[in-house]
C-alpha atoms as a PDB file:
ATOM      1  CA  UNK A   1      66.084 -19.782   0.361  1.00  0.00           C
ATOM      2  CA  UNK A   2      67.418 -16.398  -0.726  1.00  0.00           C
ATOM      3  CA  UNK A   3      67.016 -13.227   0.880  1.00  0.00           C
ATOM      4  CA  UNK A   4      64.351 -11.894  -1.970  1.00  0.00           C
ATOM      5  CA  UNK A   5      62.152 -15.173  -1.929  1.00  0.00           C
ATOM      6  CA  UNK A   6      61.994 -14.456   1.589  1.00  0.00           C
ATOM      7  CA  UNK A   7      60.577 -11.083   1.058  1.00  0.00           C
ATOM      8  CA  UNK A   8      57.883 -12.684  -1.568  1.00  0.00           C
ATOM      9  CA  UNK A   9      56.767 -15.348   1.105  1.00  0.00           C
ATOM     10  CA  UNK A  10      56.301 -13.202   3.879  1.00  0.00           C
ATOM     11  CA  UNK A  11      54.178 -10.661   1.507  1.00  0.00           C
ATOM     12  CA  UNK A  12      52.092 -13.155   0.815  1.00  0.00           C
ATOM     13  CA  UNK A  13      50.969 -14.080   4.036  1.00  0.00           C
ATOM     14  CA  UNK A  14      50.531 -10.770   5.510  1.00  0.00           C
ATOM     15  CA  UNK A  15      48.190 -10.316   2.827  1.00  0.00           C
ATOM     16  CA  UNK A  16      46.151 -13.345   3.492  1.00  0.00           C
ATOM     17  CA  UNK A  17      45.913 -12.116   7.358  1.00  0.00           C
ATOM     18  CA  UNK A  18      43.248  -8.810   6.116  1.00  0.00           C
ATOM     19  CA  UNK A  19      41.073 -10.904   3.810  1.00  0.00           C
ATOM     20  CA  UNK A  20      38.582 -11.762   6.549  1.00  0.00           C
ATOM     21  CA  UNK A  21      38.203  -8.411   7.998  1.00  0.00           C
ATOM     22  CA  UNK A  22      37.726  -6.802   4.079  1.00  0.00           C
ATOM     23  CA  UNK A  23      35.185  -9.011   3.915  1.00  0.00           C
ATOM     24  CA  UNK A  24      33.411  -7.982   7.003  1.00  0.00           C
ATOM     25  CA  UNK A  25      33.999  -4.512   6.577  1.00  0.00           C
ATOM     26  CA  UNK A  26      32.279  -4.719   2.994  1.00  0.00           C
ATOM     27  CA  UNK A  27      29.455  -7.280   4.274  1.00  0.00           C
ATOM     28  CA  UNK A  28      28.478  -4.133   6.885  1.00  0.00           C
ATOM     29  CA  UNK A  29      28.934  -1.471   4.546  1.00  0.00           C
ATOM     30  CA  UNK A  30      26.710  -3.530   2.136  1.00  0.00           C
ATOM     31  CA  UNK A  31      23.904  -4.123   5.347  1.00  0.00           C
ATOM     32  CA  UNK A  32      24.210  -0.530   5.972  1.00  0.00           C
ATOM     33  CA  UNK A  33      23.189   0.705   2.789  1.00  0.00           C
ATOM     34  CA  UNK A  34      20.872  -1.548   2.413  1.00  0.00           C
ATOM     35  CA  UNK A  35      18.919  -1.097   5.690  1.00  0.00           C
ATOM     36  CA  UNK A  36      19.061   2.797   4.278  1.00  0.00           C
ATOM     37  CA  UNK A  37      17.691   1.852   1.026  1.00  0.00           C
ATOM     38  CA  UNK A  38      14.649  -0.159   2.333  1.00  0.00           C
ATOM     39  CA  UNK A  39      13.693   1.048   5.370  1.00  0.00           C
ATOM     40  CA  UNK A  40      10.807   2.674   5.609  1.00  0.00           C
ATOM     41  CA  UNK A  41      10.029   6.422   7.992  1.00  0.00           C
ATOM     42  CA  UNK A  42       9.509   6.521  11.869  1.00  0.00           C
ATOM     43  CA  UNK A  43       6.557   9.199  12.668  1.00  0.00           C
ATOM     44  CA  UNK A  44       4.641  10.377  15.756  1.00  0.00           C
ATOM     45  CA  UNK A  45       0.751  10.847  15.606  1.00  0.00           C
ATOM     46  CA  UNK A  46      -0.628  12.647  18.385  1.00  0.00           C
ATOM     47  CA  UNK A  47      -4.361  11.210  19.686  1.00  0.00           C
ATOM     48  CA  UNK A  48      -7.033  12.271  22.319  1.00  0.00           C
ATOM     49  CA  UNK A  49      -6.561   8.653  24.662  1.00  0.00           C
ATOM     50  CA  UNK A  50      -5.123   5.462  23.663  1.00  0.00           C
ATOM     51  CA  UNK A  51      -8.198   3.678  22.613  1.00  0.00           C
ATOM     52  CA  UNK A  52      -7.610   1.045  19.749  1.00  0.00           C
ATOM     53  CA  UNK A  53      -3.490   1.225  20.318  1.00  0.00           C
ATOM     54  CA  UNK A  54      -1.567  -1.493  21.064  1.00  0.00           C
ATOM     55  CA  UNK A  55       2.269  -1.873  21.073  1.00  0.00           C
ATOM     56  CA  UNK A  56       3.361  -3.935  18.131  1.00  0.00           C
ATOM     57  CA  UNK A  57      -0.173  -4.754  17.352  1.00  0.00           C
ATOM     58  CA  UNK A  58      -2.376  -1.680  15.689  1.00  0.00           C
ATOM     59  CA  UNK A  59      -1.416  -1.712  11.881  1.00  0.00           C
ATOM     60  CA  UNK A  60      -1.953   1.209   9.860  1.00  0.00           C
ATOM     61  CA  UNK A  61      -3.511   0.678   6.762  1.00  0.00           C
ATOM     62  CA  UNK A  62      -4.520   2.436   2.936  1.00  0.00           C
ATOM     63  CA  UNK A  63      -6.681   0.731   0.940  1.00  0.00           C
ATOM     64  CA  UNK A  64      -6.744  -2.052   3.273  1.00  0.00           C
ATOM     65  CA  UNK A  65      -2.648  -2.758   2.695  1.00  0.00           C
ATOM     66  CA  UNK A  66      -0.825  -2.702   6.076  1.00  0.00           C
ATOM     67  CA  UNK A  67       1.707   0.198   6.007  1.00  0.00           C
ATOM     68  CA  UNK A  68       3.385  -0.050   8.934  1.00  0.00           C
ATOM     69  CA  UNK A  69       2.790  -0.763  12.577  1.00  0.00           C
ATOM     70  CA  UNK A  70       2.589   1.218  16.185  1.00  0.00           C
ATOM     71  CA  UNK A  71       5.564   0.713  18.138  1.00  0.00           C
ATOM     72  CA  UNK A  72       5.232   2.741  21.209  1.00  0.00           C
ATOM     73  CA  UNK A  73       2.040   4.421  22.691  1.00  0.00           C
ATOM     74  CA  UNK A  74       3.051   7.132  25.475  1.00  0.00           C
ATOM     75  CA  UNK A  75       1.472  10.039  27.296  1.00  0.00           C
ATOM     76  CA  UNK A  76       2.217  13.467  26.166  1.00  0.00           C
ATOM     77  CA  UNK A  77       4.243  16.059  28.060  1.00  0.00           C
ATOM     78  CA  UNK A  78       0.832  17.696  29.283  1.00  0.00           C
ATOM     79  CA  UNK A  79      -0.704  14.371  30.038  1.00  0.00           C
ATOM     80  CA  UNK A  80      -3.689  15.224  27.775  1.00  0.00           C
ATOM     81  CA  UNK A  81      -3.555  12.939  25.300  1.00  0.00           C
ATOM     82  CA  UNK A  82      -0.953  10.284  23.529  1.00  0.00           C
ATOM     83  CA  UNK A  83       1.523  10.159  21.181  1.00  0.00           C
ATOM     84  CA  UNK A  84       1.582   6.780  19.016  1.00  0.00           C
ATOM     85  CA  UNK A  85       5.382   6.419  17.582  1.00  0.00           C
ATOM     86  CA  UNK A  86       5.042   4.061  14.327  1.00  0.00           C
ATOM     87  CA  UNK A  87       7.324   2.669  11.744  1.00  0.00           C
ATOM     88  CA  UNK A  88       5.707   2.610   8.508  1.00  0.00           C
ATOM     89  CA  UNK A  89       6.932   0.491   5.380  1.00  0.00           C
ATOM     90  CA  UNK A  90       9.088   2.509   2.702  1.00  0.00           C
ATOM     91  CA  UNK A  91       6.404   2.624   0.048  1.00  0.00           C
ATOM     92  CA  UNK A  92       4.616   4.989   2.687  1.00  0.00           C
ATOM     93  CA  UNK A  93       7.441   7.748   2.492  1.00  0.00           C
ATOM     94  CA  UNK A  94       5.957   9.718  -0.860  1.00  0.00           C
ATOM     95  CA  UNK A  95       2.243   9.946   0.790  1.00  0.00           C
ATOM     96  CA  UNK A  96       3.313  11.912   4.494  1.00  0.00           C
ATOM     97  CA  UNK A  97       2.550  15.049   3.437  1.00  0.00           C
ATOM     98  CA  UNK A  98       1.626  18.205   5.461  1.00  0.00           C
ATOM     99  CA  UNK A  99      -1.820  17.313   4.783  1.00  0.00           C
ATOM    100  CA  UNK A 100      -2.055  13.756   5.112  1.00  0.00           C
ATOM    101  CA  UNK A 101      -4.592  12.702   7.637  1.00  0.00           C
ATOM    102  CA  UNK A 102      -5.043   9.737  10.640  1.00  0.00           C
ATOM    103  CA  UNK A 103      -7.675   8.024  12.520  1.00  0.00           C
ATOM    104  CA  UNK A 104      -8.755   5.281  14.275  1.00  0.00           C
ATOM    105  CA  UNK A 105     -11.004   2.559  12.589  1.00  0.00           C
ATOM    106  CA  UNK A 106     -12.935   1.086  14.650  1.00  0.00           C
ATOM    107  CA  UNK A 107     -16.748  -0.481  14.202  1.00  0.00           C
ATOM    108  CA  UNK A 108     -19.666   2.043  14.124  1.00  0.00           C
ATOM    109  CA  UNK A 109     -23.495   1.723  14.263  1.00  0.00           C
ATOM    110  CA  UNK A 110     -25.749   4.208  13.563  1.00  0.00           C
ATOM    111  CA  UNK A 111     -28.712   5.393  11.978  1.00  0.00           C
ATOM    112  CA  UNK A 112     -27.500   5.966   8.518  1.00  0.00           C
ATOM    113  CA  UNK A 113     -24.783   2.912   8.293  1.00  0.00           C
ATOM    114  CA  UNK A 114     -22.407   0.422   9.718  1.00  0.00           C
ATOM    115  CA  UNK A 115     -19.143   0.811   9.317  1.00  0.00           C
ATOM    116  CA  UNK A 116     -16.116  -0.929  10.581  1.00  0.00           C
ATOM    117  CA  UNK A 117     -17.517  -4.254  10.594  1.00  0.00           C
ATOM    118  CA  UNK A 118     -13.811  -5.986   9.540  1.00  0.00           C
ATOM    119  CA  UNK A 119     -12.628  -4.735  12.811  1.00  0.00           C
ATOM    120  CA  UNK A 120     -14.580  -7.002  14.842  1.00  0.00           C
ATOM    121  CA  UNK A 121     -12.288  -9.620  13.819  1.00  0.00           C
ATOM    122  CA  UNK A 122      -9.093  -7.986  12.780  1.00  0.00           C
ATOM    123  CA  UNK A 123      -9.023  -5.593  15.661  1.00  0.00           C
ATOM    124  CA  UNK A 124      -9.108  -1.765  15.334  1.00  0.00           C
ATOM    125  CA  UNK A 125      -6.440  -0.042  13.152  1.00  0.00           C
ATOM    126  CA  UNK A 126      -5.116   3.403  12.189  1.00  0.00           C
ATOM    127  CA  UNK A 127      -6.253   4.744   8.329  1.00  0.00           C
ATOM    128  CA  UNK A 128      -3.853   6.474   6.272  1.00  0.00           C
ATOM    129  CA  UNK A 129      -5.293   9.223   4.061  1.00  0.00           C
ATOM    130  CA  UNK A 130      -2.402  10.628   1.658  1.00  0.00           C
ATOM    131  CA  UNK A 131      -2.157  13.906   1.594  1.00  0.00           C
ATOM    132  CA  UNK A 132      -1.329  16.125  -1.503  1.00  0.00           C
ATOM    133  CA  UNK A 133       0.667  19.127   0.160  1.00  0.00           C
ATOM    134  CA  UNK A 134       4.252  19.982  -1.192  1.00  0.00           C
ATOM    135  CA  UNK A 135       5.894  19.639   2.143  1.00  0.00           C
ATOM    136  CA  UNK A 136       7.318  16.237   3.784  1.00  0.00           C
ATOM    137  CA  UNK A 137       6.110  15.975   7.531  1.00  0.00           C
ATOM    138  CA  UNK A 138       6.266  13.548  10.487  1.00  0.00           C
ATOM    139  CA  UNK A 139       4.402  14.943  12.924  1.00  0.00           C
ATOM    140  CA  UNK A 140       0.785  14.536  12.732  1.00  0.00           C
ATOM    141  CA  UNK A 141      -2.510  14.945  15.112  1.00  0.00           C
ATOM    142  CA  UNK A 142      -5.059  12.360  14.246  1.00  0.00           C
ATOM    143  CA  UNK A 143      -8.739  12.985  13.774  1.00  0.00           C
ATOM    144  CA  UNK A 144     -11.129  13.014  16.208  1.00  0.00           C
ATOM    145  CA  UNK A 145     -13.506  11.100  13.700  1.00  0.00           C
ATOM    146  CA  UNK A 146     -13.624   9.505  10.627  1.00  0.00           C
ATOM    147  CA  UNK A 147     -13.479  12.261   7.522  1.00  0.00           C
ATOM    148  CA  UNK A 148     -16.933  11.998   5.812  1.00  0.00           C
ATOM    149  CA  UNK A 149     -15.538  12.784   2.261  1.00  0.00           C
ATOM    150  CA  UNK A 150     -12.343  11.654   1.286  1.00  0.00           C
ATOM    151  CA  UNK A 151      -8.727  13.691   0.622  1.00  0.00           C
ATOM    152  CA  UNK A 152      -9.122  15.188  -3.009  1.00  0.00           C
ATOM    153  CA  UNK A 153     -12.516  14.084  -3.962  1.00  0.00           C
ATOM    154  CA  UNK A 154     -13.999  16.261  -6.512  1.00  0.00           C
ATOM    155  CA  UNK A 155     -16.400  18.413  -5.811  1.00  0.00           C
ATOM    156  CA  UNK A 156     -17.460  21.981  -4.010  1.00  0.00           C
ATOM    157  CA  UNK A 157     -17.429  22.844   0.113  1.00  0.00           C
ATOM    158  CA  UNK A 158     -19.438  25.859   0.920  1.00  0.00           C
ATOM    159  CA  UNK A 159     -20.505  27.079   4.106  1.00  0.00           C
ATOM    160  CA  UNK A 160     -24.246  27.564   5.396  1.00  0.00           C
ATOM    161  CA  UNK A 161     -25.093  29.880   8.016  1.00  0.00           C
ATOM    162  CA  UNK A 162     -27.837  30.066  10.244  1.00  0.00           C
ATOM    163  CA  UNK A 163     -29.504  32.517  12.778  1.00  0.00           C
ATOM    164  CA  UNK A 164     -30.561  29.635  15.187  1.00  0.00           C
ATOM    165  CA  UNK A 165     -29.593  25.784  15.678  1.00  0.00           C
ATOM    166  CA  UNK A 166     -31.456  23.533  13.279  1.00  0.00           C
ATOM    167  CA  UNK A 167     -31.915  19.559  13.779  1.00  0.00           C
ATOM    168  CA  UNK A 168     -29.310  19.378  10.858  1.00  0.00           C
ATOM    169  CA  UNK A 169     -26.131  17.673  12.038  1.00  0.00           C
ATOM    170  CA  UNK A 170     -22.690  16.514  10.887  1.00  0.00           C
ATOM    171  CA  UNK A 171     -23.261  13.488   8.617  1.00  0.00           C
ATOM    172  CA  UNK A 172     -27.160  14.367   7.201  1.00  0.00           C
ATOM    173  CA  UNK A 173     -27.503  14.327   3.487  1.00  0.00           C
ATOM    174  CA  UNK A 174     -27.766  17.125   1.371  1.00  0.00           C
ATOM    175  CA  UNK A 175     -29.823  16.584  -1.001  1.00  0.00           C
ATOM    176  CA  UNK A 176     -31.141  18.106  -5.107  1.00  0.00           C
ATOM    177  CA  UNK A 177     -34.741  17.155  -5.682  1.00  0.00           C
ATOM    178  CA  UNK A 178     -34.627  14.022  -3.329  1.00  0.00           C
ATOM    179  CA  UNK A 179     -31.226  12.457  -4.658  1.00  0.00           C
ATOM    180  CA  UNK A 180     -28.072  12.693  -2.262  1.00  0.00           C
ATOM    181  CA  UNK A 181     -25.430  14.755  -3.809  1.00  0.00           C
ATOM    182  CA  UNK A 182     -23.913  15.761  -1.100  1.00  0.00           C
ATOM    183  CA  UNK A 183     -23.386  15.801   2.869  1.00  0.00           C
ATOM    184  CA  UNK A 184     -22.893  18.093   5.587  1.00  0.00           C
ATOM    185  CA  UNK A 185     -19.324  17.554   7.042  1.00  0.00           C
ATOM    186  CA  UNK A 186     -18.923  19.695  10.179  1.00  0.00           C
ATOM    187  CA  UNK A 187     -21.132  21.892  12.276  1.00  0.00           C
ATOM    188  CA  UNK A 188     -20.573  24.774  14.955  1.00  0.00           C
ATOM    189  CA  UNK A 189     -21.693  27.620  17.152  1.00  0.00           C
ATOM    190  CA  UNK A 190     -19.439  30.476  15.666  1.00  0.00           C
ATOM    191  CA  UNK A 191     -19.177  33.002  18.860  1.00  0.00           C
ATOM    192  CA  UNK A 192     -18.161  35.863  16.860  1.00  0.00           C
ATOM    193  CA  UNK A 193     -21.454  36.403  14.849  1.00  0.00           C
ATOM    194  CA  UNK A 194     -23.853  34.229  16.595  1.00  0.00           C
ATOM    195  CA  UNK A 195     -24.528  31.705  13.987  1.00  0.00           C
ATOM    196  CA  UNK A 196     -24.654  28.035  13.130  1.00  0.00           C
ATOM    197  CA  UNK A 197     -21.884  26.950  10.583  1.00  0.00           C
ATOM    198  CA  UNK A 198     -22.011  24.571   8.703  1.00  0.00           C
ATOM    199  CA  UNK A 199     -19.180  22.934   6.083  1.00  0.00           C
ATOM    200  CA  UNK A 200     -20.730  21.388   2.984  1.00  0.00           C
ATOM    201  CA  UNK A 201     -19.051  19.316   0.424  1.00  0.00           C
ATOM    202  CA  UNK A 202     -21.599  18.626  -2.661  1.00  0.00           C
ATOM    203  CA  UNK A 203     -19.936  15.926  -5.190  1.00  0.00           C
ATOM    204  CA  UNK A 204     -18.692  16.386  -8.142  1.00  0.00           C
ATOM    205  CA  UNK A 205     -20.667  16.797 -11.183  1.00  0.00           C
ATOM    206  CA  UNK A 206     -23.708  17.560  -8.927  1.00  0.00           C
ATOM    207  CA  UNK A 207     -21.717  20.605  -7.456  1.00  0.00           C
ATOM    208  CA  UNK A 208     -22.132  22.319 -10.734  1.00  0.00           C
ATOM    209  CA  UNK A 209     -25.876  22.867 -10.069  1.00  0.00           C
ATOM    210  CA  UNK A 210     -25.040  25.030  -7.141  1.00  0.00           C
ATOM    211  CA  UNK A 211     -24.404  28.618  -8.337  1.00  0.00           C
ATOM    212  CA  UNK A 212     -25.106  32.072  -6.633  1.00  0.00           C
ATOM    213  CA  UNK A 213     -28.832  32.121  -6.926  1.00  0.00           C
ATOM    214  CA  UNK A 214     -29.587  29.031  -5.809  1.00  0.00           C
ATOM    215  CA  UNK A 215     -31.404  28.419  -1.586  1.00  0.00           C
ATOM    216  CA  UNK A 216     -30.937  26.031   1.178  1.00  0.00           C
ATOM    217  CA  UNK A 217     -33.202  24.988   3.442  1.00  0.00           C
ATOM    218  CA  UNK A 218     -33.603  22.780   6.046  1.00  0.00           C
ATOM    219  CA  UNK A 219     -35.528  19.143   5.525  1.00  0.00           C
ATOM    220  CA  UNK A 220     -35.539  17.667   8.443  1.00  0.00           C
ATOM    221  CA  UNK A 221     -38.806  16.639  10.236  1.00  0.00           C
ATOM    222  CA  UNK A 222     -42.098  17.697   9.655  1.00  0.00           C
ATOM    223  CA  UNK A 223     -42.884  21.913   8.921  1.00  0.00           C
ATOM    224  CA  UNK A 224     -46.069  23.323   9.926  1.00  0.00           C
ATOM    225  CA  UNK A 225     -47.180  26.846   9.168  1.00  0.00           C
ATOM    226  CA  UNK A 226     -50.157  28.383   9.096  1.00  0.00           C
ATOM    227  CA  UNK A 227     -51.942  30.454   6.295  1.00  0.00           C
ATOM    228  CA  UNK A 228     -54.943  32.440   4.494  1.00  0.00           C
ATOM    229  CA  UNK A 229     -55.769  28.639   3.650  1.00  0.00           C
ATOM    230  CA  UNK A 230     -55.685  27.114   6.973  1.00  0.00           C
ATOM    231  CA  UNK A 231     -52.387  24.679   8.274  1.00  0.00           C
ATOM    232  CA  UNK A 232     -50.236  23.430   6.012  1.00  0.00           C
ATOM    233  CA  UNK A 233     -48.208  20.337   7.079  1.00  0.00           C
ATOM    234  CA  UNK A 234     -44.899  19.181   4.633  1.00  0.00           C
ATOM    235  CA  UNK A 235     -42.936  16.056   5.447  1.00  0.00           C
ATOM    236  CA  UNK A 236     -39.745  15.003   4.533  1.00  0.00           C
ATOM    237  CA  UNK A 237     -39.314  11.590   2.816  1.00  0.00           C
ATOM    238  CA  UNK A 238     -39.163   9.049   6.131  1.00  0.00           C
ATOM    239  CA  UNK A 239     -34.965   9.042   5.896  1.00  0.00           C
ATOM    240  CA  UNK A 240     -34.862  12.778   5.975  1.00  0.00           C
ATOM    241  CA  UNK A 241     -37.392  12.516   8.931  1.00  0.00           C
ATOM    242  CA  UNK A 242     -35.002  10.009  10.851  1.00  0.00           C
ATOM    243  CA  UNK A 243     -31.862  11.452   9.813  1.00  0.00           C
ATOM    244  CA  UNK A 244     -31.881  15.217   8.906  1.00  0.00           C
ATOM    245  CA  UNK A 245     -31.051  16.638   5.435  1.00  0.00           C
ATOM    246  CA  UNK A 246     -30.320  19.760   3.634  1.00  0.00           C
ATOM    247  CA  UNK A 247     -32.015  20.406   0.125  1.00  0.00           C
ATOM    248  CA  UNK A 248     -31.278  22.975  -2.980  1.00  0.00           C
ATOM    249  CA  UNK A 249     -32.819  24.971  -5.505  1.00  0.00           C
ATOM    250  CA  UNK A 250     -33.322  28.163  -7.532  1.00  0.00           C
ATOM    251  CA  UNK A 251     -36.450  29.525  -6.438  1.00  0.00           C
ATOM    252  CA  UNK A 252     -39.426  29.985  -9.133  1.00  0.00           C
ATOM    253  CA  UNK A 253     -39.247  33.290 -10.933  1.00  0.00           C
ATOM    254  CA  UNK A 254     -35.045  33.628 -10.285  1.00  0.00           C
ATOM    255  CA  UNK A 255     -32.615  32.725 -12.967  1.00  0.00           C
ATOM    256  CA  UNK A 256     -29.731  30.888 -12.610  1.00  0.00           C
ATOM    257  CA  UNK A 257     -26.489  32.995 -11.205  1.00  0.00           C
ATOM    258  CA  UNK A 258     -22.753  32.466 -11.513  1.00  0.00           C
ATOM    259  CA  UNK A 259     -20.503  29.736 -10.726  1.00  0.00           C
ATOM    260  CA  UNK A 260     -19.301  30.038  -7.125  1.00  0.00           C
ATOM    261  CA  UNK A 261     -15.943  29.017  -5.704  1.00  0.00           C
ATOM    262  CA  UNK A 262     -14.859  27.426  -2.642  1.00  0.00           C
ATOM    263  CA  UNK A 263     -15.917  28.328   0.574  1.00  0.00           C
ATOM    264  CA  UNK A 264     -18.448  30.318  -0.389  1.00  0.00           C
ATOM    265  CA  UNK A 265     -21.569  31.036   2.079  1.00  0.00           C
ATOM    266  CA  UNK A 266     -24.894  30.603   1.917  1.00  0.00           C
ATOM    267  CA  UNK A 267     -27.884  31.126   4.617  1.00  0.00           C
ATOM    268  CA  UNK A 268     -29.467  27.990   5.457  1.00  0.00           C
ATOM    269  CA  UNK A 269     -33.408  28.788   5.817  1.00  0.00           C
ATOM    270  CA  UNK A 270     -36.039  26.558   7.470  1.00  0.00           C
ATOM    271  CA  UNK A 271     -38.149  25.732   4.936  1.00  0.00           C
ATOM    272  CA  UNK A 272     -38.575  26.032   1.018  1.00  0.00           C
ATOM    273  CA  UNK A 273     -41.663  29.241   1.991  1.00  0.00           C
ATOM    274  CA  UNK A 274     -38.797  30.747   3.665  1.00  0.00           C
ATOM    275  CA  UNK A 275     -36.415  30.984   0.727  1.00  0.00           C
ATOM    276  CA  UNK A 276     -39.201  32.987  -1.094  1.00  0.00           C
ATOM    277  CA  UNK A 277     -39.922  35.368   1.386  1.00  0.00           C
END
């Protein structure tokens, strides 16, 4: 064998010696990139107690797809409440916005409805509501409750004030000449001025009937006053009675006013005799 066929042999078999490890350095480059590709966000959620989470159990849903899963449920630094880390699926990344909401779904009777009823089998499980913000986020603080109108449904949310607590409550319908168009979303004592608030959201097309001239009153139970003509009584239909509602109008004798925008206030008054007072 000469001297240069000796060189040729012994290239050849060096080369042979780094096929294997090229091909496991490619095979984890190739893993690599694809866990990158397909793997989906890790967030934190921050609730009040740990009710309804469990470890590699609670799934977090929108529209009833599973999203991802809770992996860890811990207590927070101030031992107040819990902080739920989760790894949601990919397709979850373009809806975690700075708006996006979370809750717990759990089942719920009451007067009005039922709801919940699938986790009675299924178990409880966290709701995703997209958000539409421009900014990314992965922190969140769930809600307390449930959101009684969805993120980005159409409509108007006004405000309602009052003097003095009412029996009108978070969750009563508002309603336009007996038909629900509406529902009260949130109510509290504001210590600055002394009043009731209320946060209204009235559906869309029904919230363009509301406009600057137009009175709310209260529903709710039975009214009694008295007058030149004796006692008058006025009752609510029987779901009002039960449940509480708000109502709206333009008074007899006042035109119709402008188009309001959001957030705008209105007084809530007791009764329809009030509003013409």
């Amino acid at each position: 064998m000469t001297t240069e066929q000796a060189k040729i042999s012994q290239g050849r078999s060096f080369s042979g010696i780094w096929i294997i490890p090229l091909i496991a350095l490619l095979l984890g480059v190739y893993m690599v990139v694809h866990t990158w590709l397909t793997e989906g966000p890790t967030i934190t959620v921050a609730f009040n107690n740990a009710s309804g989470l469990a470890e590699g159990k609670t799934k977090i849903k929108y529209r009833s797809v599973d999203m991802g899963v809770v992996e860890e449920v811990r207590l927070n630094d101030e031992f107040d409440g819990v902080i739920a880390t989760i790894k949601l699926d990919r397709q979850a990344l373009p809806l975690l916005r700075d708006d996006t909401r979370f809750w717990v779904v759990t089942a719920q009777v009451g007067l009005g409805n039922i709801t919940g009823l699938d986790t009675l089998l299924s178990g409880a499980y966290i709701q995703l509501a997209p958000g539409t913000g421009k900014k990314g986020q992965r922190k969140f603080v769930a809600l307390e409750k449930p959101p009684l109108t969805p993120s980005g449904a159409p409509g108007l949310r006004i405000q309602l004030t009052s003097e003095r607590a009412s029996s009108v409550s978070a969750g009563d319908k508002v309603l336009y000449k007996g038909y629900q168009v509406g529902r009260v979303e949130t109510m509290e004592f504001s210590p600055a001025d002394r009043r009731m608030r209320y946060k209204v959201f009235i559906d869309a097309p029904y919230h363009e009937l509301v406009n600057s001239a137009v009175r709310f009153w209260d529903v709710s139970g039975i009214s009694l006053s008295a007058g030149a003509d004796g006692f008058k009584v006025d009752t609510a239909s029987m779901d009002t009675i039960l449940l509480g509602g708000v109502t709206f109008g333009v008074p007899e004798g006042i035109e119709s006013g402008d188009a309001v925008k959001h957030d705008t206030e209105f007084k809530l008054f007791t009764s329809y005799e009030d509003t013409l007072k």
